[in-house]
Protein backbone atom coordinates (compact mmCIF):
# COMPACT_ATOMS: atom_id res chain seq x y z
CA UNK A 1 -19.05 -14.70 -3.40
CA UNK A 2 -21.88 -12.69 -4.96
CA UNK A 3 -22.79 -11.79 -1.28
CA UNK A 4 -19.73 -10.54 -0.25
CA UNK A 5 -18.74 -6.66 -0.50
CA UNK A 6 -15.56 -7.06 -2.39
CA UNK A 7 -13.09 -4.97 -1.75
CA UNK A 8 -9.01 -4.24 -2.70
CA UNK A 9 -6.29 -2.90 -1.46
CA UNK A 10 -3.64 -1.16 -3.71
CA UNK A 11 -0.27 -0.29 -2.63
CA UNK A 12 3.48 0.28 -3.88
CA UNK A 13 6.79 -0.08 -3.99
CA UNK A 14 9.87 1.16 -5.23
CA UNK A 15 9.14 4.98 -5.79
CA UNK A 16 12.37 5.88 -4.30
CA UNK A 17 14.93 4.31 -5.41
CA UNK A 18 16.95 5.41 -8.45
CA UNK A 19 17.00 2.03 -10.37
CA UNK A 20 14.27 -0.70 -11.62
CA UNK A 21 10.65 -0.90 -11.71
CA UNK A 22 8.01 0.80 -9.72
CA UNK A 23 5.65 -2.04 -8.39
CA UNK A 24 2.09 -1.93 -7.20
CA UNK A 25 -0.07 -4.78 -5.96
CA UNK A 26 -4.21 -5.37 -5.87
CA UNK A 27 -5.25 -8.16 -3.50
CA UNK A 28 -9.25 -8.98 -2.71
CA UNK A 29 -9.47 -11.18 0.35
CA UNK A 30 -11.81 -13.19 1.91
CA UNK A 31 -13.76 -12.45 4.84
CA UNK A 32 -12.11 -15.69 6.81
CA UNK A 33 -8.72 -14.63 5.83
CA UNK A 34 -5.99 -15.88 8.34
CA UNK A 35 -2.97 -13.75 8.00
CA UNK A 36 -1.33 -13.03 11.77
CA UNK A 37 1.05 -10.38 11.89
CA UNK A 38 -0.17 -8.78 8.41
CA UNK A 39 1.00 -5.16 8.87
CA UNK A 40 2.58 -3.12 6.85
CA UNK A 41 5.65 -4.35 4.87
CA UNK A 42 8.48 -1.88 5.83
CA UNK A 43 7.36 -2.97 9.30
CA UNK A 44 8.22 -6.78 8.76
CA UNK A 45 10.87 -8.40 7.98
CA UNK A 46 12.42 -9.86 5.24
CA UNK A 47 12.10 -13.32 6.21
CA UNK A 48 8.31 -12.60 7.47
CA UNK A 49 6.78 -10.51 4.14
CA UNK A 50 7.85 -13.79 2.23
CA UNK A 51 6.58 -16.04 4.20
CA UNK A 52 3.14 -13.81 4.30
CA UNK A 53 3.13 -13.42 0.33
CA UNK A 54 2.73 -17.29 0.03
CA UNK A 55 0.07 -16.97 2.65
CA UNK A 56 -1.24 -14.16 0.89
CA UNK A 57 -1.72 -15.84 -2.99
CA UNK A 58 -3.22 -18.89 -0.89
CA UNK A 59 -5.74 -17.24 0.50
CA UNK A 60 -6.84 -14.55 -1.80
CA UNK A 61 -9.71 -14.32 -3.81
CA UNK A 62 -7.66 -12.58 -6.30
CA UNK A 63 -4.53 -10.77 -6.73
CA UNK A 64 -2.30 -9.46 -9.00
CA UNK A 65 1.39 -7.58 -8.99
CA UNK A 66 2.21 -5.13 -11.24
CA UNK A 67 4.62 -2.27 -12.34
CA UNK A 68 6.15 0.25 -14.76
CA UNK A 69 9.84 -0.23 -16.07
CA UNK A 70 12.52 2.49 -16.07
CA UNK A 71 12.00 3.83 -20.06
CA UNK A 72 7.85 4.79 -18.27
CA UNK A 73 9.33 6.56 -15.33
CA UNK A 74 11.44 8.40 -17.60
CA UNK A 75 8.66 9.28 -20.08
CA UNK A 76 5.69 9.25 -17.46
CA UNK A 77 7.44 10.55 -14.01
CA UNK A 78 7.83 8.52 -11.12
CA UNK A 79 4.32 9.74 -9.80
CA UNK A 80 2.67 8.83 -12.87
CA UNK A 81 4.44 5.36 -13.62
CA UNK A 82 3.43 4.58 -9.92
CA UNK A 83 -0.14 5.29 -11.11
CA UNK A 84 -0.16 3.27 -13.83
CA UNK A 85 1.52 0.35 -12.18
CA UNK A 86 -1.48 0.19 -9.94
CA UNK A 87 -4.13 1.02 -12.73
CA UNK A 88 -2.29 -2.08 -13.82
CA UNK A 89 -2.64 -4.10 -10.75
CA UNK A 90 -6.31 -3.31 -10.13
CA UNK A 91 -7.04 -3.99 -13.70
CA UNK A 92 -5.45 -7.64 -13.78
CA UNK A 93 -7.45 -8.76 -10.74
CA UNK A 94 -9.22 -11.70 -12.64
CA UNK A 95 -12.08 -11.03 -9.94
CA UNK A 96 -13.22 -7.22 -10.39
CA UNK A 97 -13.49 -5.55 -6.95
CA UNK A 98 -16.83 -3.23 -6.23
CA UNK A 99 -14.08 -0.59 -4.16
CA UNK A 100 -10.42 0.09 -3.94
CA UNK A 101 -8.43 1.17 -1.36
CA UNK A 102 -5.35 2.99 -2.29
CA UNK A 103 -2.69 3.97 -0.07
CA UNK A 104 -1.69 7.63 0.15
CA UNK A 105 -4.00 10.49 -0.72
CA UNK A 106 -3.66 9.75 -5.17
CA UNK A 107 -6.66 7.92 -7.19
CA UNK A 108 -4.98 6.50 -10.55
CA UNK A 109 -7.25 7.25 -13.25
CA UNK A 110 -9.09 5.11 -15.24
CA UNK A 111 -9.75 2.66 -12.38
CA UNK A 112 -13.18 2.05 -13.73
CA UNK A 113 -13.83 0.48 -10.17
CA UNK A 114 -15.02 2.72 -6.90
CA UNK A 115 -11.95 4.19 -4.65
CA UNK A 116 -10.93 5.94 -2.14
CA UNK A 117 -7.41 7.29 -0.82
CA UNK A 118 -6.33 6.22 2.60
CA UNK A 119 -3.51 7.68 4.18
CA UNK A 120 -1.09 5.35 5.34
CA UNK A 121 -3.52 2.98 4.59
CA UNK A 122 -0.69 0.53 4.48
CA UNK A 123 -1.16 0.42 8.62
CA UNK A 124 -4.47 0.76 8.84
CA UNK A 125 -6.45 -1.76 6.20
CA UNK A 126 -5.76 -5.02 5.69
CA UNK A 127 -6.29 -5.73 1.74
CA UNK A 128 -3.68 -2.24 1.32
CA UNK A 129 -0.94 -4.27 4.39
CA UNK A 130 -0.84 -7.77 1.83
CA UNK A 131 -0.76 -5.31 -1.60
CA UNK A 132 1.74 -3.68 -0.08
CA UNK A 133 3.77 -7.22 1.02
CA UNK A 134 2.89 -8.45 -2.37
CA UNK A 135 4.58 -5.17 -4.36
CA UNK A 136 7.53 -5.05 -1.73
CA UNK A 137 8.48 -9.09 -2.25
CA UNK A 138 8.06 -8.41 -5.99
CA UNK A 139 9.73 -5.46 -6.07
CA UNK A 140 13.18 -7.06 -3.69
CA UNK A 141 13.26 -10.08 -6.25
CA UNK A 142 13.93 -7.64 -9.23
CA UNK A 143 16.43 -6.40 -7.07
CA UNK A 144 17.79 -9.98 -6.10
CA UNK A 145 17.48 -10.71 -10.01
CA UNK A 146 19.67 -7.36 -10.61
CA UNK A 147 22.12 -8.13 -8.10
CA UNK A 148 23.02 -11.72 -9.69
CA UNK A 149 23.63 -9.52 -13.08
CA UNK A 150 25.73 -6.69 -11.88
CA UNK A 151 27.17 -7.67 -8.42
CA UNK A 152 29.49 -4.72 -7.52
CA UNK A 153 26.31 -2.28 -7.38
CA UNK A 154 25.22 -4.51 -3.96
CA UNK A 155 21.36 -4.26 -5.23
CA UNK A 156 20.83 -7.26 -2.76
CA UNK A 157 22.01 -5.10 0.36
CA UNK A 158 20.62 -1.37 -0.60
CA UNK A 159 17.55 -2.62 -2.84
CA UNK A 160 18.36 0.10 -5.10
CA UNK A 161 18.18 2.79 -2.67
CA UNK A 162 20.65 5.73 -3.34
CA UNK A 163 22.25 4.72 -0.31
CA UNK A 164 26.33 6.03 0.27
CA UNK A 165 27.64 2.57 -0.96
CA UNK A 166 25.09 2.66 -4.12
CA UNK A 167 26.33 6.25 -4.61
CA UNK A 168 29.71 4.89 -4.89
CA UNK A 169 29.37 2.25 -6.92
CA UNK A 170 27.63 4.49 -9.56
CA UNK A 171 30.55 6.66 -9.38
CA UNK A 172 33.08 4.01 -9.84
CA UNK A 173 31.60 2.27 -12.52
CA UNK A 174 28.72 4.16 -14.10
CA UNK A 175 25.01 4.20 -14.42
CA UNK A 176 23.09 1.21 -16.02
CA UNK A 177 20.39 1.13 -18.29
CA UNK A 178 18.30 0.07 -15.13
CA UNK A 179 18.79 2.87 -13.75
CA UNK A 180 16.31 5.81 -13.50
CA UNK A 181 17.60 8.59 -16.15
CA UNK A 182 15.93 11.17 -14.56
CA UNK A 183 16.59 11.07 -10.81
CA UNK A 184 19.65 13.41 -9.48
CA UNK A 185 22.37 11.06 -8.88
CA UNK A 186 22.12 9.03 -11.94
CA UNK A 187 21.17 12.14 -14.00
CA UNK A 188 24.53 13.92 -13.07
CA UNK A 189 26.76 10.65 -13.85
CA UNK A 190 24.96 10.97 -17.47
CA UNK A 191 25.60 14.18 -18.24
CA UNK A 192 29.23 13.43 -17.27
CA UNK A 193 28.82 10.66 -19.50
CA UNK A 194 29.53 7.71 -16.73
CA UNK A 195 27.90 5.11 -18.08
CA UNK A 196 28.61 1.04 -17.22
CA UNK A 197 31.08 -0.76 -19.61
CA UNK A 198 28.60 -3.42 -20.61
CA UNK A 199 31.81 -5.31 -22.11
């Protein structure tokens, strides 16, 4: 490989919703990569972005997933958590890139690598599409993971999204300590002091 440009693509997922982890994948891939249908992940579905993240750890010279739990979002910001769960990723790649792509128009600091923002880079380079399958399959399973824990929040259907039906179910039975202290909805319930009966 000492021949070969490296390069990685950074993406991730999970700044919107108002529970869990922010995620954010790195992925280096090889020249001969085969990955048909490798687009962006919000484009595929559910059933296809898992089949491509097996594909994707097969065939990569190195990757690595990522993130920042809810106690950094509410210290950091979700901006900055997001940062530092791809500072994170890049930084874990047991092969060290030359240049990173990063999706949107935000270097993290302290890459200690090359980079360069790429708007909805996610679309348009390849390394960023698989990061971005790779922090968007990591990111559902917490969700899946959350789901089996606390079923009447429906974290398997929404994915955490403040959605009307997540709404509701905060409502009726509280905020959890997954959930992101700082963003509106679950902020409100707080200060009303609706929080789940862990009992």
């Amino acid at each position: 490989m000492n021949d070969v440009f490296l390069t990685a693509g950074v993406d991730e997922a999970g700044r919107g919703p108002l529970v869990g982890s922010v995620f954010a994948a790195a992925v280096i891939l090889p020249p001969d990569h085969n990955l048909p249908g490798l687009t962006d992940s919000k484009k595929l579905t559910e059933k296809k972005r898992d089949a491509l993240a097996i594909q994707i750890k097969e065939q990569a010279i190195a990757w690595c997933v990522a993130s920042a739990n809810v106690a950094e979002i509410a210290e950091l910001n979700i901006l900055h958590a997001t940062m530092l769960a791809m500072t994170r990723a890049v930084q874990g790649l047991a092969v060290k890139p030359q240049k990173v792509w990063i999706d949107g128009n935000r270097i993290p600091e302290n890459l200690k690598v090359a980079a360069e923002a790429v708007v909805k880079g996610d679309s348009k380079t390849i390394e960023i599409s698989a990061a971005s399958v790779l922090a968007k399959t990591a990111r559902d399973a917490e969700m899946y993971a959350l789901a089996e824990r606390y079923p009447q929040y429906g974290f398997d259907k929404h994915k955490g999204y403040g959605t009307a039906a997540h709404l509701a179910a905060l409502e009726k039975f509280g905020a959890l300590p997954e959930h992101r202290q700082d963003f509106a909805p679950v902020k409100m319930l707080l200060a009303q002091g609706k929080l789940f009966d862990i009992q």
